[in-house]
Protein backbone atom coordinates (compact mmCIF):
# COMPACT_ATOMS: atom_id res chain seq x y z
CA UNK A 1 -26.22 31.46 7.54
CA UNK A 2 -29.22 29.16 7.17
CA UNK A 3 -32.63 30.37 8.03
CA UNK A 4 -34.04 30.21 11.19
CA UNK A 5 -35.69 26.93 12.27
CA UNK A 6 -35.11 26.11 8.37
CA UNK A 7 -33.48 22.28 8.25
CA UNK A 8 -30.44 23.41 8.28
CA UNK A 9 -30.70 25.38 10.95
CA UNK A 10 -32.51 22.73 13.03
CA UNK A 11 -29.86 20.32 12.25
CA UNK A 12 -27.40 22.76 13.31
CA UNK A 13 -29.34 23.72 16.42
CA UNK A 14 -29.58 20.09 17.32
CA UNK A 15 -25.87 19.69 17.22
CA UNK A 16 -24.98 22.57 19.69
CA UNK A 17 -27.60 21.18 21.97
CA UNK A 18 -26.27 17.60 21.60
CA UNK A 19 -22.58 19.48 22.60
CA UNK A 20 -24.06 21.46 25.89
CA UNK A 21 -23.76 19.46 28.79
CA UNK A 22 -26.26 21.72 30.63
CA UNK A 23 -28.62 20.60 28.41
CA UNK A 24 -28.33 17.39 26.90
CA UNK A 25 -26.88 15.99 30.02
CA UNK A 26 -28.97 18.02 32.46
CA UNK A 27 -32.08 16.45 30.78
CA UNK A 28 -30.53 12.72 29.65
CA UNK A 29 -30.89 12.79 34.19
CA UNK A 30 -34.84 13.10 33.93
CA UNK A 31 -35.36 10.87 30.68
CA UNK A 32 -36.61 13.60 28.97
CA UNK A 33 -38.57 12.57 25.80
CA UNK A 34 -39.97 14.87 23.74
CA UNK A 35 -41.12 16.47 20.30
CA UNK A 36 -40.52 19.98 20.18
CA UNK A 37 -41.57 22.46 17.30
CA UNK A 38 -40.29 26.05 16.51
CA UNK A 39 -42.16 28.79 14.79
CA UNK A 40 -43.58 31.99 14.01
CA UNK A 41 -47.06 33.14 15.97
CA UNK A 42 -48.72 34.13 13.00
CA UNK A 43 -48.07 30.56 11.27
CA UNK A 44 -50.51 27.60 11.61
CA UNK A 45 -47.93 25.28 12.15
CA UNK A 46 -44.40 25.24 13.24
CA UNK A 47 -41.56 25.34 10.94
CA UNK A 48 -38.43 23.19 12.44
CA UNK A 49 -38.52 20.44 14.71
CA UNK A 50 -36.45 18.63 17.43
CA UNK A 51 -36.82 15.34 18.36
CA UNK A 52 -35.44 14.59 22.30
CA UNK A 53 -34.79 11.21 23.16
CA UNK A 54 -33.24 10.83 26.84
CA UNK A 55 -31.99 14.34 26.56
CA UNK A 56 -30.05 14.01 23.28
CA UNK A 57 -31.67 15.61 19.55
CA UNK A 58 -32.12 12.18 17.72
CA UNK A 59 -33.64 14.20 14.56
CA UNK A 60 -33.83 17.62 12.91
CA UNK A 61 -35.77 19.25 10.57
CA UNK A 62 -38.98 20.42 9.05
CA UNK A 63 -42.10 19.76 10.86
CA UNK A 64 -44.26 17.56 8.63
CA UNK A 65 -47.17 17.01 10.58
CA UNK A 66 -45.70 15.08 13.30
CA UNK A 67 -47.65 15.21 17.31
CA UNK A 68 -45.51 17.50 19.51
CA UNK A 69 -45.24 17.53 23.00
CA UNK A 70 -44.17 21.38 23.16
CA UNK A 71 -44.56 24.02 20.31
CA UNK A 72 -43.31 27.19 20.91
CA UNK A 73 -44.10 30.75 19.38
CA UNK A 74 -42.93 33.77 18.73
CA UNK A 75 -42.85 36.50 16.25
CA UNK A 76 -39.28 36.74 13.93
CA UNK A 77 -38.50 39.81 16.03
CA UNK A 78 -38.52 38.16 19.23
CA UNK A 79 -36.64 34.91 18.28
CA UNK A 80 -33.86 36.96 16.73
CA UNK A 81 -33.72 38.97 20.12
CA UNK A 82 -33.67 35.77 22.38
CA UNK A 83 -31.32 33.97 19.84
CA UNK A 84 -28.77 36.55 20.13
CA UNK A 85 -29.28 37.94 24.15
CA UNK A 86 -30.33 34.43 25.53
CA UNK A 87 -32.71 34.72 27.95
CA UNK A 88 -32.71 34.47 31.70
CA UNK A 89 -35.70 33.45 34.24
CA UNK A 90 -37.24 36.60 34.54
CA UNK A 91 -37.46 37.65 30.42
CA UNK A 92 -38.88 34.01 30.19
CA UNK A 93 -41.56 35.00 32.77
CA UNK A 94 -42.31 38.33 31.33
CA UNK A 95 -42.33 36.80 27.51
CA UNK A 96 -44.88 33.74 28.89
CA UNK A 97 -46.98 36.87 30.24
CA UNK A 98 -46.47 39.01 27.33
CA UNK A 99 -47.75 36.22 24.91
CA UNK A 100 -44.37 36.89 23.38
CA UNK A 101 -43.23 33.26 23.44
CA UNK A 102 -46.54 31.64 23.28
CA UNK A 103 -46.33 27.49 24.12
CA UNK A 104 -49.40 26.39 21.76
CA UNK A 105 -48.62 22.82 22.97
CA UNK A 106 -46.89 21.80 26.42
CA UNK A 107 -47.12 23.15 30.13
CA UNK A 108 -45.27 25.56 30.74
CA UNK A 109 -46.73 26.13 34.62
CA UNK A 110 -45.25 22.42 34.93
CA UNK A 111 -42.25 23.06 33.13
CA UNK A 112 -41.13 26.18 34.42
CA UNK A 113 -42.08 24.79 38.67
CA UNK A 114 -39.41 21.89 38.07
CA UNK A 115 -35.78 23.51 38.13
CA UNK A 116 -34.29 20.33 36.91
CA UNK A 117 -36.65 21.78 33.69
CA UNK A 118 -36.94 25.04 33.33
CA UNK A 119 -32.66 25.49 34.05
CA UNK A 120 -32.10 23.40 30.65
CA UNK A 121 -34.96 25.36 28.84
CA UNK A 122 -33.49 28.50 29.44
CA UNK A 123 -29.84 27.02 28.83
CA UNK A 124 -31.42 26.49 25.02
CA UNK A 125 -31.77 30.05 24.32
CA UNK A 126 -28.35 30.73 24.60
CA UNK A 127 -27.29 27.79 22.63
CA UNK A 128 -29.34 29.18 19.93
CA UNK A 129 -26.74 31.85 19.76
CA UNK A 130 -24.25 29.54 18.60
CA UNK A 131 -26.14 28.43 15.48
């Protein structure tokens, strides 16, 4: 098993997202663009990246300086945890207040007020699990 937000393991991750219709279809419906990065709280930067074009992963992979639009944090603990429970609305709530999953980049007020949003960012937890 490759490590966790490792290339491999992004590129992996990308294709199970890709495959989820209630999240790369869910979010190809708003035109969501983005850069997201993946890491560990204690890092300076993140480690893997996803690049979201209308919903869909385009690219995969080690961040390498690019700008994100959301980079999310976490200790090793904690991903492992959410990668193999998932998480609902009410653990993301209580990790956002915890600083447990910390979003060093992007708005998560925004985010997590617009359900056509927050449903698909949730919906990536669990397909986590299947990497």
């Amino acid at each position: 098993m490759a490590e966790l937000f490792s290339p491999e393991w992004m590129q992996a991750f990308g294709q199970q997202w890709n495959a989820e219709p209630e999240l790369a279809d869910a979010l190809a419906k708003i035109h969501f663009n983005s850069v997201i990065g993946y890491g560990f709280e204690n890092d300076p930067n993140p480690v893997g990246v996803l690049t979201v074009e209308a919903g869909r992963v385009v690219a995969a992979g080690a961040y390498d300086g690019q700008p994100l639009n959301w980079d999310l944090r976490a200790d090793r603990e904690h991903w492992q945890q959410w990668k193999t429970k998932g998480l609902n609305m009410m653990g993301l709530s209580m990790a956002y207040i915890s600083r447990k999953l910390q979003f060093r980049v992007g708005d998560y007020t925004a985010m997590i007020k617009d359900p056509r949003m927050a449903g698909p960012f949730i919906k990536s937890f669990s397909v986590m699990s299947k990497v």
